[in-house]
PDB file of N, CA and C in Angstrom:
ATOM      1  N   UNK A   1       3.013 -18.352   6.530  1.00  0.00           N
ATOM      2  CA  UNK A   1       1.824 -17.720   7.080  1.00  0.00           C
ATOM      3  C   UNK A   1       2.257 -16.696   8.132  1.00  0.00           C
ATOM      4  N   UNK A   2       1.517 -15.779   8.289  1.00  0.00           N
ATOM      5  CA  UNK A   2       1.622 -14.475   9.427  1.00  0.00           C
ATOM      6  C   UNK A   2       0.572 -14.549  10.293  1.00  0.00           C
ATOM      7  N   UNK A   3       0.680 -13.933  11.648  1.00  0.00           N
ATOM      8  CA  UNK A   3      -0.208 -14.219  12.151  1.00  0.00           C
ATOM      9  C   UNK A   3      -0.023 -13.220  13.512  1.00  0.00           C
ATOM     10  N   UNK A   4      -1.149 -12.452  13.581  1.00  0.00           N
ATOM     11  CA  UNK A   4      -1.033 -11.144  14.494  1.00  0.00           C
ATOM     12  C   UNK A   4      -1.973 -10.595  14.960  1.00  0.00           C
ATOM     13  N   UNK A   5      -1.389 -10.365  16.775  1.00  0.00           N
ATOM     14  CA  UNK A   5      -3.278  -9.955  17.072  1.00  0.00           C
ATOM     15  C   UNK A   5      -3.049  -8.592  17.773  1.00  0.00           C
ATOM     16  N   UNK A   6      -4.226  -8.232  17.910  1.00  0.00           N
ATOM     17  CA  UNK A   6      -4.449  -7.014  18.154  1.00  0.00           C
ATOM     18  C   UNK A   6      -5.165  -7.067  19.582  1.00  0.00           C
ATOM     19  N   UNK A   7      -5.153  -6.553  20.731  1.00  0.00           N
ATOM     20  CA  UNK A   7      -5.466  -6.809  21.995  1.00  0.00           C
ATOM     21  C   UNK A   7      -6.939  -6.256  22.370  1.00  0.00           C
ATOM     22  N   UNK A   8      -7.497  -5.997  21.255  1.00  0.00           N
ATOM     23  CA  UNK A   8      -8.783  -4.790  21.272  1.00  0.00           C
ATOM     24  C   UNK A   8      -9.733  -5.221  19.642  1.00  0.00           C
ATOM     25  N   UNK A   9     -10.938  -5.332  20.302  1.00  0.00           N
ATOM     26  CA  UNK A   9     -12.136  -5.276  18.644  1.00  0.00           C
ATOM     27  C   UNK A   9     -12.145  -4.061  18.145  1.00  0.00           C
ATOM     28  N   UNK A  10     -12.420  -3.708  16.645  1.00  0.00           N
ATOM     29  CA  UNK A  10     -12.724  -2.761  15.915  1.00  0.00           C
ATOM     30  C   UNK A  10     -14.344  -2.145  16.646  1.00  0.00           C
ATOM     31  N   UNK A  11     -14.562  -1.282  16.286  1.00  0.00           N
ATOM     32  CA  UNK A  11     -16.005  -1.223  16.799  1.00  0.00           C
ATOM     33  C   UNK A  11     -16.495  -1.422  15.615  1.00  0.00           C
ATOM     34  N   UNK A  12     -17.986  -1.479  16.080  1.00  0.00           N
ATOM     35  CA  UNK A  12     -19.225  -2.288  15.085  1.00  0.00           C
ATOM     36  C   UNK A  12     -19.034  -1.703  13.752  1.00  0.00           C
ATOM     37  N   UNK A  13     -19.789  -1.853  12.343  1.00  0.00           N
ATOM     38  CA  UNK A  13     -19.768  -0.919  12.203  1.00  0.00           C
ATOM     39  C   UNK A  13     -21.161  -0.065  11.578  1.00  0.00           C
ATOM     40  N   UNK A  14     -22.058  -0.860  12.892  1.00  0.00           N
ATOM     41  CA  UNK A  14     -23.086   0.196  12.889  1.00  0.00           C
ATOM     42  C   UNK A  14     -23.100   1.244  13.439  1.00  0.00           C
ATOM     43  N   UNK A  15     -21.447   1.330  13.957  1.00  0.00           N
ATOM     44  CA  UNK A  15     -21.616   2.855  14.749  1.00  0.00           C
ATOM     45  C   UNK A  15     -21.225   3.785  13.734  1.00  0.00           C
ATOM     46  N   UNK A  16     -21.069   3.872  12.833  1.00  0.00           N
ATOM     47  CA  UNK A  16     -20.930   4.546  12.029  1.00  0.00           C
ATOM     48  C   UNK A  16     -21.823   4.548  10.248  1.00  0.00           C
ATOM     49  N   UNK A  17     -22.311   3.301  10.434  1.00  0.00           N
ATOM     50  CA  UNK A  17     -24.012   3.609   8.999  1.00  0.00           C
ATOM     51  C   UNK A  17     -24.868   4.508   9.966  1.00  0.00           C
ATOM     52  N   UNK A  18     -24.934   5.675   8.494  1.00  0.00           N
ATOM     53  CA  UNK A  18     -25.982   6.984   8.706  1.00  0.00           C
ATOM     54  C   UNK A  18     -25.676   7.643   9.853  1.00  0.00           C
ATOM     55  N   UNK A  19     -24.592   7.980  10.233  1.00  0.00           N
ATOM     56  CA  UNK A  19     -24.199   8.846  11.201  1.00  0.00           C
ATOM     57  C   UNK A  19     -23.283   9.490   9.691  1.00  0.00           C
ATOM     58  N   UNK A  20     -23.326  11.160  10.760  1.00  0.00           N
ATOM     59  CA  UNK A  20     -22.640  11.726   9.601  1.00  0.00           C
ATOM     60  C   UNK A  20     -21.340  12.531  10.437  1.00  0.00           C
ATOM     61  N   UNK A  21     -20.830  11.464  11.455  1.00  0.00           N
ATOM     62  CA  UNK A  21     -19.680  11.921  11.693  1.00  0.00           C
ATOM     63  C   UNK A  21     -18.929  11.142  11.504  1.00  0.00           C
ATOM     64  N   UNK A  22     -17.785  12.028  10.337  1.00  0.00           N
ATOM     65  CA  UNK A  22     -16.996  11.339   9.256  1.00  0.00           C
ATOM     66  C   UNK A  22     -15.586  11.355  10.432  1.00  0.00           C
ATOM     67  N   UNK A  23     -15.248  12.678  11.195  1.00  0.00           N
ATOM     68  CA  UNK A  23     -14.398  12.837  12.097  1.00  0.00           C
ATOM     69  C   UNK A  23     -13.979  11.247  13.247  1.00  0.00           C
ATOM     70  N   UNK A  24     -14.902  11.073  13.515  1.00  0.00           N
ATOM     71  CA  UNK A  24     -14.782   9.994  14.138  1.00  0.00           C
ATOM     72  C   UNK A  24     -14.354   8.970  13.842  1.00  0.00           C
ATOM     73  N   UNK A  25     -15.064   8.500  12.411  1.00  0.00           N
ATOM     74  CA  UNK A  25     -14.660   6.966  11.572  1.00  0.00           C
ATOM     75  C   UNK A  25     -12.726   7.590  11.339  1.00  0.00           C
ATOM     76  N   UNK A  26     -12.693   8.582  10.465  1.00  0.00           N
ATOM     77  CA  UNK A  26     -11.239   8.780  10.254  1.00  0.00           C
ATOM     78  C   UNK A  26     -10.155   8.592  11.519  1.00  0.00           C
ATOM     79  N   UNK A  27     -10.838   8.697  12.531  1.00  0.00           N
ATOM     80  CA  UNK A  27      -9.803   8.775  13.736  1.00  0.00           C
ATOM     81  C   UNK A  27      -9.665   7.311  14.649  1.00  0.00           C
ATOM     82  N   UNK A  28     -11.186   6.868  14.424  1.00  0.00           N
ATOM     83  CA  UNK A  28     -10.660   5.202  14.773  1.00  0.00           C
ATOM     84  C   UNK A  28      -9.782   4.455  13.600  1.00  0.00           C
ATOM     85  N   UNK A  29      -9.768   4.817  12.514  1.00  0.00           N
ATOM     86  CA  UNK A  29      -9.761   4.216  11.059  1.00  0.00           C
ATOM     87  C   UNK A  29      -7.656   4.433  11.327  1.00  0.00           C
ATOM     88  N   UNK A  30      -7.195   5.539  11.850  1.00  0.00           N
ATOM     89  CA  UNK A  30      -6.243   5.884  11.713  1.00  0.00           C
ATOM     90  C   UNK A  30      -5.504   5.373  13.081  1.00  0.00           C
ATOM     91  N   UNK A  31      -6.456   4.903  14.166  1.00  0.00           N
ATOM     92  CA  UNK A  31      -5.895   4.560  15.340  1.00  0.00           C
ATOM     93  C   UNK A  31      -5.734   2.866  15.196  1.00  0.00           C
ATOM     94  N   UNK A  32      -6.473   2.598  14.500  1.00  0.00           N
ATOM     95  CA  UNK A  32      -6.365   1.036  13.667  1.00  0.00           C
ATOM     96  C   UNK A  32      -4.974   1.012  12.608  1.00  0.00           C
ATOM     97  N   UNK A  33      -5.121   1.756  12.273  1.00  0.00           N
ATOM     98  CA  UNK A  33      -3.487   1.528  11.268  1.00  0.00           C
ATOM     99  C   UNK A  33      -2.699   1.820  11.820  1.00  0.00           C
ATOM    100  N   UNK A  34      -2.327   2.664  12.818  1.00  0.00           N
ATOM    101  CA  UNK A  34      -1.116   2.958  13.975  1.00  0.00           C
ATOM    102  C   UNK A  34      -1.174   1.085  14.600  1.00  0.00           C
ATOM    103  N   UNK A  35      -2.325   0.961  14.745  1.00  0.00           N
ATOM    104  CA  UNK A  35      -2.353  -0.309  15.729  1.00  0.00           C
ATOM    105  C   UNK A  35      -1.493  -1.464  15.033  1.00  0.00           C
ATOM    106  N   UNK A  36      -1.881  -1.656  14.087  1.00  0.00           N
ATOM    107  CA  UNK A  36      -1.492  -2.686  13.019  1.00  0.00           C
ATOM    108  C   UNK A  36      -0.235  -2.849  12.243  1.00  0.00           C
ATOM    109  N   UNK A  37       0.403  -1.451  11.896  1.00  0.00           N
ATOM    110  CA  UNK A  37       1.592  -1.374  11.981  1.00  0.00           C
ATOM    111  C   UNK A  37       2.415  -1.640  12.888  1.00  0.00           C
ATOM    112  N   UNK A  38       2.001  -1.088  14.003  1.00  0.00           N
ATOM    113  CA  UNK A  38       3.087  -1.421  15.541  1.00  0.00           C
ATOM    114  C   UNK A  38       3.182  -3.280  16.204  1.00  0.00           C
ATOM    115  N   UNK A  39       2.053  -3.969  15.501  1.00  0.00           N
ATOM    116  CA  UNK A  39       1.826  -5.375  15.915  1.00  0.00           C
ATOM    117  C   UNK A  39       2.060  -6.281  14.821  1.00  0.00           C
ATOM    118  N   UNK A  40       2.328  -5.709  13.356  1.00  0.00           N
ATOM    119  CA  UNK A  40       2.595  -6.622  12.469  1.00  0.00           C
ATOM    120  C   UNK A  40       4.040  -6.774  12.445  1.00  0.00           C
ATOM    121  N   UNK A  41       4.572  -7.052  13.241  1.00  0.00           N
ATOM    122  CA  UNK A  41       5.774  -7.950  12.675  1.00  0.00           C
ATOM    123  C   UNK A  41       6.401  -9.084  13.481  1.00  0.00           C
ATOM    124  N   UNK A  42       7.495  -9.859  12.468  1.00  0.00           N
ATOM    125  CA  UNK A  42       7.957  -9.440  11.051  1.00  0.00           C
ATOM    126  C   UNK A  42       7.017  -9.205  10.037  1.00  0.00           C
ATOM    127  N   UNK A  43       7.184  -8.182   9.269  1.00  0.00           N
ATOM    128  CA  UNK A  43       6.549  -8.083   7.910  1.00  0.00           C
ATOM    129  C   UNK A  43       6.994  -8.830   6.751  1.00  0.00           C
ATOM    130  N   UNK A  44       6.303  -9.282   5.565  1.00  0.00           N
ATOM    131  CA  UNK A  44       7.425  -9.754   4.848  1.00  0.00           C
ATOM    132  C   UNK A  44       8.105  -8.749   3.735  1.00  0.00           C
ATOM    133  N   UNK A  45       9.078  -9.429   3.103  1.00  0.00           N
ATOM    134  CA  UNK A  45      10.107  -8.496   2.378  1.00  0.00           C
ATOM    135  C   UNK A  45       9.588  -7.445   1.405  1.00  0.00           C
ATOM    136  N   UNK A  46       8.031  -8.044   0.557  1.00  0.00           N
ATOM    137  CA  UNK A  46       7.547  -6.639   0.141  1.00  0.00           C
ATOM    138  C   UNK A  46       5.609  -7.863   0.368  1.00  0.00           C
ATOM    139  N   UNK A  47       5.261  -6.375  -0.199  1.00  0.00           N
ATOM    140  CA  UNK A  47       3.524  -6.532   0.020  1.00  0.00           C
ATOM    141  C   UNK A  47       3.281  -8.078  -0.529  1.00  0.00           C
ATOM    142  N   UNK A  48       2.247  -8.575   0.144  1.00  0.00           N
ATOM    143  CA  UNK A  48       1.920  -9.923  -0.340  1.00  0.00           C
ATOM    144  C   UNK A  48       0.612  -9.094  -1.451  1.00  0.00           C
ATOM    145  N   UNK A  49       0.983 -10.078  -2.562  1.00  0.00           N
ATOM    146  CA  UNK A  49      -0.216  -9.628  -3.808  1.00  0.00           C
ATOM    147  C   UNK A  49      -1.481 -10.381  -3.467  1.00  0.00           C
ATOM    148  N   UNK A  50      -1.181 -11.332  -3.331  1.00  0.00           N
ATOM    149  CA  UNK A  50      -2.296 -12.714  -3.270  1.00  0.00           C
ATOM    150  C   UNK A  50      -2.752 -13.222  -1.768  1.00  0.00           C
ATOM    151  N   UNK A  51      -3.555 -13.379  -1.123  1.00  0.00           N
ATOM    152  CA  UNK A  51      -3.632 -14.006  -0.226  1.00  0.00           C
ATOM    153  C   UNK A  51      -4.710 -14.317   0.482  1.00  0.00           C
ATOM    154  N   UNK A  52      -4.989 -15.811   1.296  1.00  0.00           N
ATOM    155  CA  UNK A  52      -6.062 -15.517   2.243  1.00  0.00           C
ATOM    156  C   UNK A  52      -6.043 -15.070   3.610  1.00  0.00           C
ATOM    157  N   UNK A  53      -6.771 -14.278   3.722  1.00  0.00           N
ATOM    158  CA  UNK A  53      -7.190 -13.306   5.089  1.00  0.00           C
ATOM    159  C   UNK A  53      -7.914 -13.912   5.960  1.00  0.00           C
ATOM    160  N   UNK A  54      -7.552 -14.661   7.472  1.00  0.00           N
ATOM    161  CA  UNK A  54      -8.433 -14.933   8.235  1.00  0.00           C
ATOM    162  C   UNK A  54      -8.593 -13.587   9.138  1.00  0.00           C
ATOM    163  N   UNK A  55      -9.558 -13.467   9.464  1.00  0.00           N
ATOM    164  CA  UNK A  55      -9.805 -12.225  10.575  1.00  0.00           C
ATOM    165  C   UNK A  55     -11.066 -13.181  11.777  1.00  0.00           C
ATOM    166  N   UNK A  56     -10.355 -13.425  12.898  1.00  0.00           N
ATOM    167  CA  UNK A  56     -11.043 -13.738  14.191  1.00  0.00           C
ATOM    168  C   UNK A  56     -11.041 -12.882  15.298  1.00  0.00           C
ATOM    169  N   UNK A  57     -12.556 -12.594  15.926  1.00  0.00           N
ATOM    170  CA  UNK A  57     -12.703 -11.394  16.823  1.00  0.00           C
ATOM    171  C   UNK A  57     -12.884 -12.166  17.964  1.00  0.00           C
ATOM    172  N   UNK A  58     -11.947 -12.123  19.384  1.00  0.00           N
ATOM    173  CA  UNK A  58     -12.841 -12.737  20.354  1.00  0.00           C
ATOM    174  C   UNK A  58     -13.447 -12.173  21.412  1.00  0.00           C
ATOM    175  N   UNK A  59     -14.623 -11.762  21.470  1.00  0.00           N
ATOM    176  CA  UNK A  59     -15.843 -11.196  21.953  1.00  0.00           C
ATOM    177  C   UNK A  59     -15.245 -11.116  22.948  1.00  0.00           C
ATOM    178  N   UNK A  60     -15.592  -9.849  24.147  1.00  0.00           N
ATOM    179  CA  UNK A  60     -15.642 -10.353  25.895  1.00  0.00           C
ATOM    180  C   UNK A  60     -16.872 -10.786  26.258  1.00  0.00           C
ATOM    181  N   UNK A  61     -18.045 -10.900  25.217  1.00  0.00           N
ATOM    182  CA  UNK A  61     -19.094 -11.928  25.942  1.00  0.00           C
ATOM    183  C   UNK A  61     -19.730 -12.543  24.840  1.00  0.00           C
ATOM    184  N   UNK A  62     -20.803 -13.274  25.261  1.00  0.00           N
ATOM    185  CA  UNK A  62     -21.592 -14.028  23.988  1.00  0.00           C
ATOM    186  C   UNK A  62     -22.311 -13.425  23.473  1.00  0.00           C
ATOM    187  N   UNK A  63     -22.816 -11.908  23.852  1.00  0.00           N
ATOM    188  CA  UNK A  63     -23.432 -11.592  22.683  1.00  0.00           C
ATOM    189  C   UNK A  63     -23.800 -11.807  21.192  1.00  0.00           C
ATOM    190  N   UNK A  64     -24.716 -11.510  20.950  1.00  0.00           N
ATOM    191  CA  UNK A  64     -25.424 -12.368  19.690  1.00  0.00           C
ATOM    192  C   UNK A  64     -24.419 -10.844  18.708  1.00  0.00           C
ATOM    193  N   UNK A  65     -23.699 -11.282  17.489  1.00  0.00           N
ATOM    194  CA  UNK A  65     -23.522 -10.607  16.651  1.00  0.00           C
ATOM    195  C   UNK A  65     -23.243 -10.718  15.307  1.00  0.00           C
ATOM    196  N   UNK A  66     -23.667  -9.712  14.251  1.00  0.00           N
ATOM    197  CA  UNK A  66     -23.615  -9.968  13.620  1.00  0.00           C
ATOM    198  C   UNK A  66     -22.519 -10.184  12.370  1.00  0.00           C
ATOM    199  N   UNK A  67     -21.919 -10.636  11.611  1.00  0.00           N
ATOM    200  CA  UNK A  67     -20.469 -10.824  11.172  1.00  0.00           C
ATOM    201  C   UNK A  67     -20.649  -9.996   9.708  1.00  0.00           C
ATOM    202  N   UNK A  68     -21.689  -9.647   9.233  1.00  0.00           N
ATOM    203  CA  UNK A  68     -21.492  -8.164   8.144  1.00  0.00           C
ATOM    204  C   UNK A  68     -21.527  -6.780   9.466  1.00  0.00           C
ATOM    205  N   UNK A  69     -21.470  -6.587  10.691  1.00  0.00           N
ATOM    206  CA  UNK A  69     -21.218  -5.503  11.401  1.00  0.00           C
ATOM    207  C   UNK A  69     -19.515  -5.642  11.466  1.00  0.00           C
ATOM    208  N   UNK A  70     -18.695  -6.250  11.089  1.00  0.00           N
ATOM    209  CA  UNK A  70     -17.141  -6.538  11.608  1.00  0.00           C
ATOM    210  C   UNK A  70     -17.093  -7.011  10.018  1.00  0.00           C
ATOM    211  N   UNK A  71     -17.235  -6.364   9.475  1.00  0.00           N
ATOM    212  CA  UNK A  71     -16.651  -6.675   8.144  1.00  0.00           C
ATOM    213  C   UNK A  71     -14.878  -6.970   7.300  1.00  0.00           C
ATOM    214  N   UNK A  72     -13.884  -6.280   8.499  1.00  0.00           N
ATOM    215  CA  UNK A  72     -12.863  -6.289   8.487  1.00  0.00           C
ATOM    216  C   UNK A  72     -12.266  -5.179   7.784  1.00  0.00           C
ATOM    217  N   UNK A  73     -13.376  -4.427   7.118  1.00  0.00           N
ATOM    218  CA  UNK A  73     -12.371  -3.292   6.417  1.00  0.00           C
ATOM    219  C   UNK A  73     -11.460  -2.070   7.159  1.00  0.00           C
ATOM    220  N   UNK A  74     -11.744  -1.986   8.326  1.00  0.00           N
ATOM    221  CA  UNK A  74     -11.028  -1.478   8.857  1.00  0.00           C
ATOM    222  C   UNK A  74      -9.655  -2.426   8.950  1.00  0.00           C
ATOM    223  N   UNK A  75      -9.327  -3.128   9.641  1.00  0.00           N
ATOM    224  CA  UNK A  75      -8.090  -3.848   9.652  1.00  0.00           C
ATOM    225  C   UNK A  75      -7.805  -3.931   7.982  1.00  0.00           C
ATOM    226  N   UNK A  76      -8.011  -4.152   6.829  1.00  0.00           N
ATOM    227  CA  UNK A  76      -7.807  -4.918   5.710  1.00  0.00           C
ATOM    228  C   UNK A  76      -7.145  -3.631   5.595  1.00  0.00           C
ATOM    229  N   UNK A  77      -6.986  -1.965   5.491  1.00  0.00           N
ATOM    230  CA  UNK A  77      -7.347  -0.994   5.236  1.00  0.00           C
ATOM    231  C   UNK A  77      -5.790  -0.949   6.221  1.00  0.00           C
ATOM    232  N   UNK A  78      -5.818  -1.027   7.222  1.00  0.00           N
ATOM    233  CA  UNK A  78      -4.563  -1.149   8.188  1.00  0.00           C
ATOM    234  C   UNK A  78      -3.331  -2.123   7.604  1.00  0.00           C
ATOM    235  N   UNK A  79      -3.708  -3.121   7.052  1.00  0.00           N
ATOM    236  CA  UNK A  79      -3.124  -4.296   6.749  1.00  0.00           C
ATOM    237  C   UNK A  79      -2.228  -3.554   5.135  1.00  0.00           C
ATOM    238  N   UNK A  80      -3.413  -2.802   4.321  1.00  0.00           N
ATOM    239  CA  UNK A  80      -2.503  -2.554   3.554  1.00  0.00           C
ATOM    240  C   UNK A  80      -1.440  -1.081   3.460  1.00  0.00           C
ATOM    241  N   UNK A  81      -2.184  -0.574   4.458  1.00  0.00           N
ATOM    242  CA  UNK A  81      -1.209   0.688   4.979  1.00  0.00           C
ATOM    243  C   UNK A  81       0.033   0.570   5.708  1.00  0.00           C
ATOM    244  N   UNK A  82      -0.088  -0.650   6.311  1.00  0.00           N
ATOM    245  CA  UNK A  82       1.185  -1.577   6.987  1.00  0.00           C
ATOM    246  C   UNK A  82       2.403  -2.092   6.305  1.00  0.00           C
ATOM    247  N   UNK A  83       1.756  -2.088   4.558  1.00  0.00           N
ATOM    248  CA  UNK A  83       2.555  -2.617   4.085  1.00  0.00           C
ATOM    249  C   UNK A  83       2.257  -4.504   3.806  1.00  0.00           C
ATOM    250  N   UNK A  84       1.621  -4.921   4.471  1.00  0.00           N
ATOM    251  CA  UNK A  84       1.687  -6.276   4.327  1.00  0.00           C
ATOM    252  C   UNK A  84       1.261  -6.876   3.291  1.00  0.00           C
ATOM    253  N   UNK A  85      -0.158  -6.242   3.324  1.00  0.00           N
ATOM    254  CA  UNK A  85      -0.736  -6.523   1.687  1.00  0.00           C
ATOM    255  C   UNK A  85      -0.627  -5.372   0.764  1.00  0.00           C
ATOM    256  N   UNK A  86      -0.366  -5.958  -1.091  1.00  0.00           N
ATOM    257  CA  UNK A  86      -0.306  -4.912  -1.489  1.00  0.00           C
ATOM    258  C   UNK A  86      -1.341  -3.979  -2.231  1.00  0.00           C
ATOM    259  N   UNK A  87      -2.764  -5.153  -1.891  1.00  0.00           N
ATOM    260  CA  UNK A  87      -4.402  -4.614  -2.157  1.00  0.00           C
ATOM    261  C   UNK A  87      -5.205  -5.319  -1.732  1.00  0.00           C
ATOM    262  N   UNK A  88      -6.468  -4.533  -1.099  1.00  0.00           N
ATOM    263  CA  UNK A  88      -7.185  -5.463  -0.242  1.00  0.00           C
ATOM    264  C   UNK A  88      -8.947  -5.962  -1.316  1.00  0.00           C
ATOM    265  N   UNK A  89      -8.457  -5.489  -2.629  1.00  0.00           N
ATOM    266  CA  UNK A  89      -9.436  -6.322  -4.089  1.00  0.00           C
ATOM    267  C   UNK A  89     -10.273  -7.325  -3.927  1.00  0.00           C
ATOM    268  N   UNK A  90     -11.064  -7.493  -4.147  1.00  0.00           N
ATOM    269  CA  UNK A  90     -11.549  -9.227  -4.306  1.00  0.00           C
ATOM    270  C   UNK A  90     -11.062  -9.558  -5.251  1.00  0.00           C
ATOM    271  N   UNK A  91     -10.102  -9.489  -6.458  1.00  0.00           N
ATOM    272  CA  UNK A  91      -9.112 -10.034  -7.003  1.00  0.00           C
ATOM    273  C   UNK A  91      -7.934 -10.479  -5.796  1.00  0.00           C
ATOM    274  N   UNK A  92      -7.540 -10.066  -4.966  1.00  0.00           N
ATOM    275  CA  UNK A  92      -6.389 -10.169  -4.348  1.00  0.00           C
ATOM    276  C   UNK A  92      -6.756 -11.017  -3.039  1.00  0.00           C
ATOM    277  N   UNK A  93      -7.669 -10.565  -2.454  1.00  0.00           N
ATOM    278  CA  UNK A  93      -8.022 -10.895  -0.970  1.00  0.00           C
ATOM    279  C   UNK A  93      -9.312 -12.058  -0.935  1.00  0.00           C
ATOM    280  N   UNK A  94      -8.643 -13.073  -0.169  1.00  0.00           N
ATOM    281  CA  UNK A  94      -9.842 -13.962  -0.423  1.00  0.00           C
ATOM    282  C   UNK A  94     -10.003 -13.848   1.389  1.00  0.00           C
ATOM    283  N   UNK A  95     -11.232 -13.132   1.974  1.00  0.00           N
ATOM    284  CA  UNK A  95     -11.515 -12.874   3.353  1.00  0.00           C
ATOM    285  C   UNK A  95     -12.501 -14.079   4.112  1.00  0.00           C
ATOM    286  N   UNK A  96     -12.176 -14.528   5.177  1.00  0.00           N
ATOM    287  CA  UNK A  96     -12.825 -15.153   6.047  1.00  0.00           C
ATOM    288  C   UNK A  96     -12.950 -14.688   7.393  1.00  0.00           C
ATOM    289  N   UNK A  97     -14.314 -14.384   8.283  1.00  0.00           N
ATOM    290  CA  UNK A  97     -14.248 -14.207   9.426  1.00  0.00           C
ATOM    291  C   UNK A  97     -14.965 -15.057   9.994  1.00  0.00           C
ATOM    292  N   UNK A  98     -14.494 -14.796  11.545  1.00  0.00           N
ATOM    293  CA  UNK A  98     -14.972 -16.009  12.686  1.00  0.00           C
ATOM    294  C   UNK A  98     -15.103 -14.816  13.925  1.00  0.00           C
ATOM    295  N   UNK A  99     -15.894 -15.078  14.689  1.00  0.00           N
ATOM    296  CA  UNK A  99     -16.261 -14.633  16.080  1.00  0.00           C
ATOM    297  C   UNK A  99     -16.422 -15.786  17.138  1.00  0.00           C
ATOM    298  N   UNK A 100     -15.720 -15.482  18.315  1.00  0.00           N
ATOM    299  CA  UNK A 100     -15.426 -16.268  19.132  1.00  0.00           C
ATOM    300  C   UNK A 100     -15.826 -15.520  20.506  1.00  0.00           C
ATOM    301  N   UNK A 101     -15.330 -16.089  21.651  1.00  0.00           N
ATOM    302  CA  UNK A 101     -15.426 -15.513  22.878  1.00  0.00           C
ATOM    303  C   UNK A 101     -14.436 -15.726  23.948  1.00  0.00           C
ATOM    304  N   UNK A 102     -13.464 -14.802  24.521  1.00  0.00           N
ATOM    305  CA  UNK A 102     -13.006 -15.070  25.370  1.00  0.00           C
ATOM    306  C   UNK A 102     -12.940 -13.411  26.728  1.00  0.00           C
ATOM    307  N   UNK A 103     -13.708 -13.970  27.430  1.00  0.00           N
ATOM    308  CA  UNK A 103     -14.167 -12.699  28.419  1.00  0.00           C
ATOM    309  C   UNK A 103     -12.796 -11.680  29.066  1.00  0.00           C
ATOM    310  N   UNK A 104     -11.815 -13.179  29.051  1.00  0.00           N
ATOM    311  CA  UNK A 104     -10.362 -12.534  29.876  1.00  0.00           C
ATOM    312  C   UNK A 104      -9.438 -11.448  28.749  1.00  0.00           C
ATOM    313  N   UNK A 105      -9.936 -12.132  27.518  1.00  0.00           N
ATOM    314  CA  UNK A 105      -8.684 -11.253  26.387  1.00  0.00           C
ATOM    315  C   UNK A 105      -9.232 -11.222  25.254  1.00  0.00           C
ATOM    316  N   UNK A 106     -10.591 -10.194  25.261  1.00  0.00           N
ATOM    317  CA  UNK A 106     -11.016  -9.745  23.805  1.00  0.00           C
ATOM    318  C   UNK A 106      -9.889  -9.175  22.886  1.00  0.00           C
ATOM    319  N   UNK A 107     -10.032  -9.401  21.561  1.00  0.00           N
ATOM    320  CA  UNK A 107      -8.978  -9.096  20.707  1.00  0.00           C
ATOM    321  C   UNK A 107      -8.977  -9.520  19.254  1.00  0.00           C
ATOM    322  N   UNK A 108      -8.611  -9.037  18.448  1.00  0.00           N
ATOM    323  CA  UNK A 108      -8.734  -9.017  16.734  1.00  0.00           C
ATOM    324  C   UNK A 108      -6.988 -10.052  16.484  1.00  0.00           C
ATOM    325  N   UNK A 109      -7.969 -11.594  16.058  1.00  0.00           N
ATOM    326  CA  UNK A 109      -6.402 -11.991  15.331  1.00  0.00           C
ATOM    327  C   UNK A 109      -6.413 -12.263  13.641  1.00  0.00           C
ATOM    328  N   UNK A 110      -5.299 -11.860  13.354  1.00  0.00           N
ATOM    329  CA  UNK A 110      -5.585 -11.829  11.699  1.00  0.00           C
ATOM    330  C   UNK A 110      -4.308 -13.035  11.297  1.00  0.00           C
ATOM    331  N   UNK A 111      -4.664 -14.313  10.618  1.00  0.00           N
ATOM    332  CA  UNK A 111      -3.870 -14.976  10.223  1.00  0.00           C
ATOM    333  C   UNK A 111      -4.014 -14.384   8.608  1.00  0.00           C
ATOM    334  N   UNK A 112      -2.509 -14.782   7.997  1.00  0.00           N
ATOM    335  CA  UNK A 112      -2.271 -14.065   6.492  1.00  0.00           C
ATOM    336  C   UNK A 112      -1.525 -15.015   5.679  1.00  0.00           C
ATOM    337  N   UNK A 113      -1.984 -15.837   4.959  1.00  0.00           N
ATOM    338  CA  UNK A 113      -1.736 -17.066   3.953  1.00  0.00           C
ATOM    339  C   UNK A 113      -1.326 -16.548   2.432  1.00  0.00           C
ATOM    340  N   UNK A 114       0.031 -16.403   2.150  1.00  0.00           N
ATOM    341  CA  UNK A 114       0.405 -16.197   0.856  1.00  0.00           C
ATOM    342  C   UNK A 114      -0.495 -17.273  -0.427  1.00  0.00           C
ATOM    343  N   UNK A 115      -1.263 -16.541  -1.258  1.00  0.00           N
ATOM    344  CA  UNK A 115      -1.195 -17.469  -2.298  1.00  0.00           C
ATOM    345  C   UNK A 115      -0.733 -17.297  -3.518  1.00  0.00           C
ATOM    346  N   UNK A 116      -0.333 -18.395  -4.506  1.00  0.00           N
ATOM    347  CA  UNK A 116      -0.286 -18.664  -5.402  1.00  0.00           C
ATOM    348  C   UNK A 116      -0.681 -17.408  -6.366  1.00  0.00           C
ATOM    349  N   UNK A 117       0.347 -16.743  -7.808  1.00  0.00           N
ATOM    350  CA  UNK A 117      -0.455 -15.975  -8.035  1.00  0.00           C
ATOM    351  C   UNK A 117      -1.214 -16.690  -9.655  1.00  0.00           C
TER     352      UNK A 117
END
């Protein structure tokens, strides 16, 4: 198993349904795969084909939210630009998320479970 966090949440991603600035999504989208590359390792020896994806966000507060707004495609999208996975499919990717809270150290952790192919 792998297991790697990121010190910062993705933003929502209602900030970006029906907005038509594409500039923006591309530049968080690309500051997320810089991110994810620089925090995934070790990597393993080549792309995992198969696997389950945990993705846990921990809030800096309790806000009420919703878990189709953090869908993970940004990270999944990082994850396979990283190299780690070698498609982020619903053939390939079996995804789970969780939202949590910790006020002192909001942050994105992604555990990564090889499976069986």
């Amino acid at each position: 198993m792998y297991k790697y966090t990121i010190p910062q949440i993705p933003p929502s991603n209602n900030r970006f349904i029906g907005r038509t600035n594409y500039r923006e999504y591309q530049r968080i989208k690309k500051e997320w795969e810089r991110l994810i590359a620089l925090v995934c390792r070790p990597k393993p020896d080549k792309p995992i084909e198969k696997a389950v994806v945990k993705i846990t966000y921990y809030f800096p507060d309790r806000r009420r939210r919703d878990p189709d707004n953090y869908s993970g495609k940004i990270v999944l999208d990082g994850l396979v630009k990283a190299g780690i996975l070698m498609d982020d499919s619903f053939f390939n990717i079996q995804l789970l998320l969780e939202g949590d809270w910790d006020k002192d150290r909001p942050r994105t952790v992604m555990e990564i479970r090889e499976e069986r192919k």
